[in-house]
N, C-alpha and C. Protein backbone atom coordinates (compact mmCIF):
# COMPACT_ATOMS: atom_id res chain seq x y z
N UNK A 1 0.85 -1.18 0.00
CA UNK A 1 0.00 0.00 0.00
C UNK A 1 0.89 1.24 0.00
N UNK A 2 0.65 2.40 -1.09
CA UNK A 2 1.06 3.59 -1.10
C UNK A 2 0.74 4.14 -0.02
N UNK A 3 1.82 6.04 -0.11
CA UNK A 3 1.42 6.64 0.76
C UNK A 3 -0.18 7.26 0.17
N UNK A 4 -0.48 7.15 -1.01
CA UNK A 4 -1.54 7.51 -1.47
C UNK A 4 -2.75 7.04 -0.86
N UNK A 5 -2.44 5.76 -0.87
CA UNK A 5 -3.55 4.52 -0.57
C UNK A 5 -3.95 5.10 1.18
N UNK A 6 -3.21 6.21 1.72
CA UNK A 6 -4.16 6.45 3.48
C UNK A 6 -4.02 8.23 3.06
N UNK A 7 -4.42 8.67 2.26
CA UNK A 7 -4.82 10.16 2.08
C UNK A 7 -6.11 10.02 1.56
N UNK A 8 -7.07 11.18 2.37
CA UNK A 8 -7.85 11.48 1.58
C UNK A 8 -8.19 12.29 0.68
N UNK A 9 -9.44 12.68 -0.35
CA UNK A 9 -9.09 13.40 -1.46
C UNK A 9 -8.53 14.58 -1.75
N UNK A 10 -8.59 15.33 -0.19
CA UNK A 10 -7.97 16.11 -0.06
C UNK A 10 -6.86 16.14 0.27
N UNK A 11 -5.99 15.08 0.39
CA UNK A 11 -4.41 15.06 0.76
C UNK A 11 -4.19 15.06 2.08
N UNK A 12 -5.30 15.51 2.63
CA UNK A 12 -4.69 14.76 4.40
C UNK A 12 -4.88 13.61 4.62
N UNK A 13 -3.91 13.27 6.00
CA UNK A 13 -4.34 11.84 6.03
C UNK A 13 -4.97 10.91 6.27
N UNK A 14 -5.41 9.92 5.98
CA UNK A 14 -6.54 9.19 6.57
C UNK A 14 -5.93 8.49 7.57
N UNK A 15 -6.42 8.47 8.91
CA UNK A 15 -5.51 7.74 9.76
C UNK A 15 -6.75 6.55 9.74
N UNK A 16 -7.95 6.66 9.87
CA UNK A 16 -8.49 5.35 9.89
C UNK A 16 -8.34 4.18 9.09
N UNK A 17 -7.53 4.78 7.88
CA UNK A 17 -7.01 3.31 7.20
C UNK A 17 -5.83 2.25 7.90
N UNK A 18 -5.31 3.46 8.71
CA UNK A 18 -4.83 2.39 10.02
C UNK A 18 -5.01 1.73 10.95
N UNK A 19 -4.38 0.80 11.60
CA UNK A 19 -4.99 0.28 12.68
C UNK A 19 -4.65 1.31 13.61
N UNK A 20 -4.69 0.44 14.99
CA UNK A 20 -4.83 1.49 15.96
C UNK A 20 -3.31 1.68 16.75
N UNK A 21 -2.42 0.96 16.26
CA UNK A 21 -0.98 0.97 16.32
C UNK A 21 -0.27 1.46 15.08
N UNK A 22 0.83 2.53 15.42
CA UNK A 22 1.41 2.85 14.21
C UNK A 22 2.60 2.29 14.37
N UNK A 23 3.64 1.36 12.80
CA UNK A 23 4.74 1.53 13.52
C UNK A 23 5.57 3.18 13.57
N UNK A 24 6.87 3.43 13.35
CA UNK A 24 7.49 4.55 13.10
C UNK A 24 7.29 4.83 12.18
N UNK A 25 7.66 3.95 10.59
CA UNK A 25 7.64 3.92 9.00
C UNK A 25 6.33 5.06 8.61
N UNK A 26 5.37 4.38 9.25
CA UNK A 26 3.61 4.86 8.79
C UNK A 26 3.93 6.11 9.29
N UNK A 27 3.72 5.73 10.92
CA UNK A 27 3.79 7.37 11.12
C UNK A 27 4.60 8.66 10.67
N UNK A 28 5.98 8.54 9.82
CA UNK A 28 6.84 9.06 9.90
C UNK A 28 5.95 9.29 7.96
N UNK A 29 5.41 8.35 7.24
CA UNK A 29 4.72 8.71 5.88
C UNK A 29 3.36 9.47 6.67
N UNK A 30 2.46 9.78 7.63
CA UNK A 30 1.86 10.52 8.13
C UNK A 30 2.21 11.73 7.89
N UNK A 31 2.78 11.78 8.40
CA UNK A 31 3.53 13.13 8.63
C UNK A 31 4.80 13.87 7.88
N UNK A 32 4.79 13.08 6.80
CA UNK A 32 6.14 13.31 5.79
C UNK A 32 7.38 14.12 6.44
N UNK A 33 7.69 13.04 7.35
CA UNK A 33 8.86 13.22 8.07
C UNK A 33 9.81 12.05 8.19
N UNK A 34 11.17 12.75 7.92
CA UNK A 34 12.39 11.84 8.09
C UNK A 34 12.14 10.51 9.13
N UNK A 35 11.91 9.28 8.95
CA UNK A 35 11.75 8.28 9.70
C UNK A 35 13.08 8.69 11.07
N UNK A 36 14.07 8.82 10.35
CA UNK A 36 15.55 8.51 11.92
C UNK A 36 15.14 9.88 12.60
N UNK A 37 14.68 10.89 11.98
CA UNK A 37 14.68 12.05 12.98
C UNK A 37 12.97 11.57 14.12
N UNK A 38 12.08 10.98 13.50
CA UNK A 38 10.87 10.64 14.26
C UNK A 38 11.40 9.95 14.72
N UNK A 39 12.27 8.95 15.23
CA UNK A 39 12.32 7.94 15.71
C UNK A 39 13.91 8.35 17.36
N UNK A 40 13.84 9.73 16.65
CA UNK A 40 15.25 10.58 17.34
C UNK A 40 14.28 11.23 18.03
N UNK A 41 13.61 11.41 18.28
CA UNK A 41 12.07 12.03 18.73
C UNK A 41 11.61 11.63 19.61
N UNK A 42 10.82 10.10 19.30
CA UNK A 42 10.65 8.83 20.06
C UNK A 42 11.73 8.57 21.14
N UNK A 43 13.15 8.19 21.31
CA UNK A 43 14.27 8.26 22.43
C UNK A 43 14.23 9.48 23.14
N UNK A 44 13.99 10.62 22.64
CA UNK A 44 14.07 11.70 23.95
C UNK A 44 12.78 12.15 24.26
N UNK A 45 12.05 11.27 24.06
CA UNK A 45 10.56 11.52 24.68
C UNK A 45 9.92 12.78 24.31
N UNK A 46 9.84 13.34 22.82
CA UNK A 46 9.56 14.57 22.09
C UNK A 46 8.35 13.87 21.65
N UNK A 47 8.45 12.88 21.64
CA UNK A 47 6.71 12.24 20.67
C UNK A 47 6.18 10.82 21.58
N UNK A 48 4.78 11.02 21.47
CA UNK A 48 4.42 10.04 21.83
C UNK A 48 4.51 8.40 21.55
N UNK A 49 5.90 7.77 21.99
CA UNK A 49 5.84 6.64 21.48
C UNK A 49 5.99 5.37 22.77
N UNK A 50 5.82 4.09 22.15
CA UNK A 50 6.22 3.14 23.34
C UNK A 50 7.14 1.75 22.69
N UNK A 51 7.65 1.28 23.60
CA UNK A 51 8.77 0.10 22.89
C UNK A 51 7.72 -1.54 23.55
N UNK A 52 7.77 -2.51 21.92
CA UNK A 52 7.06 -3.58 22.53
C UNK A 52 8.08 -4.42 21.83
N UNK A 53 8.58 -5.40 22.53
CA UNK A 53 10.33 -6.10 21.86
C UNK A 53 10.59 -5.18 21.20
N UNK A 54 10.99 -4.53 21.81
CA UNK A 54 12.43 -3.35 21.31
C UNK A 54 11.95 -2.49 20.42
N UNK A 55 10.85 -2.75 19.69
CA UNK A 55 10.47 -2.10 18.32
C UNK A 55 9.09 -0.88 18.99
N UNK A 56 9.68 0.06 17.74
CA UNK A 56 8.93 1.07 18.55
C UNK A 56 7.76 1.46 17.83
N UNK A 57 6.71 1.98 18.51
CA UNK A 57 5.30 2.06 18.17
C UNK A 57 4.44 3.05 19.22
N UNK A 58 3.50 3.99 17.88
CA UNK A 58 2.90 5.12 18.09
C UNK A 58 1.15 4.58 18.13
N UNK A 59 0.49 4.71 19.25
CA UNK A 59 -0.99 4.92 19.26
C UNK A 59 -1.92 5.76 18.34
N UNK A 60 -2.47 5.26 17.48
CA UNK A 60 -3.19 6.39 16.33
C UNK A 60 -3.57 7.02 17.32
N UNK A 61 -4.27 7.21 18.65
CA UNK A 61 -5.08 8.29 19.26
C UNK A 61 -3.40 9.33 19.76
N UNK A 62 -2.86 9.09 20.09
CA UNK A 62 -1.59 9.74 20.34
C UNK A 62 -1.22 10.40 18.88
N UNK A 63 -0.79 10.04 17.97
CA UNK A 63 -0.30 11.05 16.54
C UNK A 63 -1.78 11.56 16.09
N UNK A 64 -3.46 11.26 16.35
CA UNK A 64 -4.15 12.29 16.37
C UNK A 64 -3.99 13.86 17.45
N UNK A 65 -3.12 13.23 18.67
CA UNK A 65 -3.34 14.25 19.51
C UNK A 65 -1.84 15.08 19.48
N UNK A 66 -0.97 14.54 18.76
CA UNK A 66 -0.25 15.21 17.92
C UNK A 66 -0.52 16.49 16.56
N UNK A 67 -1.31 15.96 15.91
CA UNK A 67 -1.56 16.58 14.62
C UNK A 67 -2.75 17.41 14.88
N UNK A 68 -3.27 17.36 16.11
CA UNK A 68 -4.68 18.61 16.41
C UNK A 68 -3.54 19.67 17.47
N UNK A 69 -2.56 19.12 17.80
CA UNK A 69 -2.21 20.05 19.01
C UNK A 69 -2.29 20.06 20.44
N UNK A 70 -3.38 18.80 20.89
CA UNK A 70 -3.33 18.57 22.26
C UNK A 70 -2.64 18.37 22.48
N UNK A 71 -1.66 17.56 22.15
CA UNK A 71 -0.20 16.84 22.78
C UNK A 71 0.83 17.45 23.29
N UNK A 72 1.01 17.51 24.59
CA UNK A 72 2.34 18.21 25.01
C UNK A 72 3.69 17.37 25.52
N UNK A 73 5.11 17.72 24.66
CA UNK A 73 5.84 16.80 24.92
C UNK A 73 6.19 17.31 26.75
N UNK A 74 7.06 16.06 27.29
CA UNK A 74 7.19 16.37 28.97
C UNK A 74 8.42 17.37 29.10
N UNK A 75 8.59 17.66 30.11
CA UNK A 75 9.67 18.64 30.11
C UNK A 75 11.23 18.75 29.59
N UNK A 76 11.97 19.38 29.57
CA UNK A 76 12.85 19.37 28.53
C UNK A 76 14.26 18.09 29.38
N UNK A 77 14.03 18.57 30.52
CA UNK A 77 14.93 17.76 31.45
C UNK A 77 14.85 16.41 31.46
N UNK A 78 13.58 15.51 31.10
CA UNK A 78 13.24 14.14 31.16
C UNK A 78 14.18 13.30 30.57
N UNK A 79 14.48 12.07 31.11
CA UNK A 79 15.29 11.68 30.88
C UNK A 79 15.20 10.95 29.08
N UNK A 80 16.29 10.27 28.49
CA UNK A 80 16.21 9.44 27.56
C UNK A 80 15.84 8.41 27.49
N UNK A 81 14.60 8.01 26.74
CA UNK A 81 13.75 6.73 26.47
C UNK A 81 14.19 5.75 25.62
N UNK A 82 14.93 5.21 25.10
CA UNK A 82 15.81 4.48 24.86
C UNK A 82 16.39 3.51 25.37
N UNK A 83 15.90 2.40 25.75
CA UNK A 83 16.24 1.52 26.82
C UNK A 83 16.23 0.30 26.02
């Protein structure tokens, strides 16, 4: 599946063609952003992500609450998520 195949006609994205787990890849074609910098993002706790065997993964309700603006990353001091 293209990045075409989860936009709608208007070019935003359709997130309901996703499930309800994103990995990085999707989310990072979401948002037409550099996968290593989203995922450089994800380790210092700038984006909402979580690790399940090692591999990392974004909640569609989390990159909705990204892309409306609710989302606030935690303070700048927090440590590195990367474990």
């Amino acid at each position: 599946m293209t990045n075409e195949d989860h936009r709608a006609q208007d070019g935003s994205p359709d997130l309901m063609a996703y499930g309800p787990v994103l990995t990085p890849e999707e989310v990072a074609q979401v948002l037409r952003l550099n996968q290593q910098h989203l995922v450089r993002l994800m380790r210092q706790g700038k984006f909402p992500a979580f690790k399940v065997a090692g591999a990392w993964r974004v909640r569609r309700s989390a990159l909705e609450a990204v892309m409306d603006g609710t989302w606030q990353p935690p303070d700048a001091g927090a440590a590195d998520h990367d474990e």
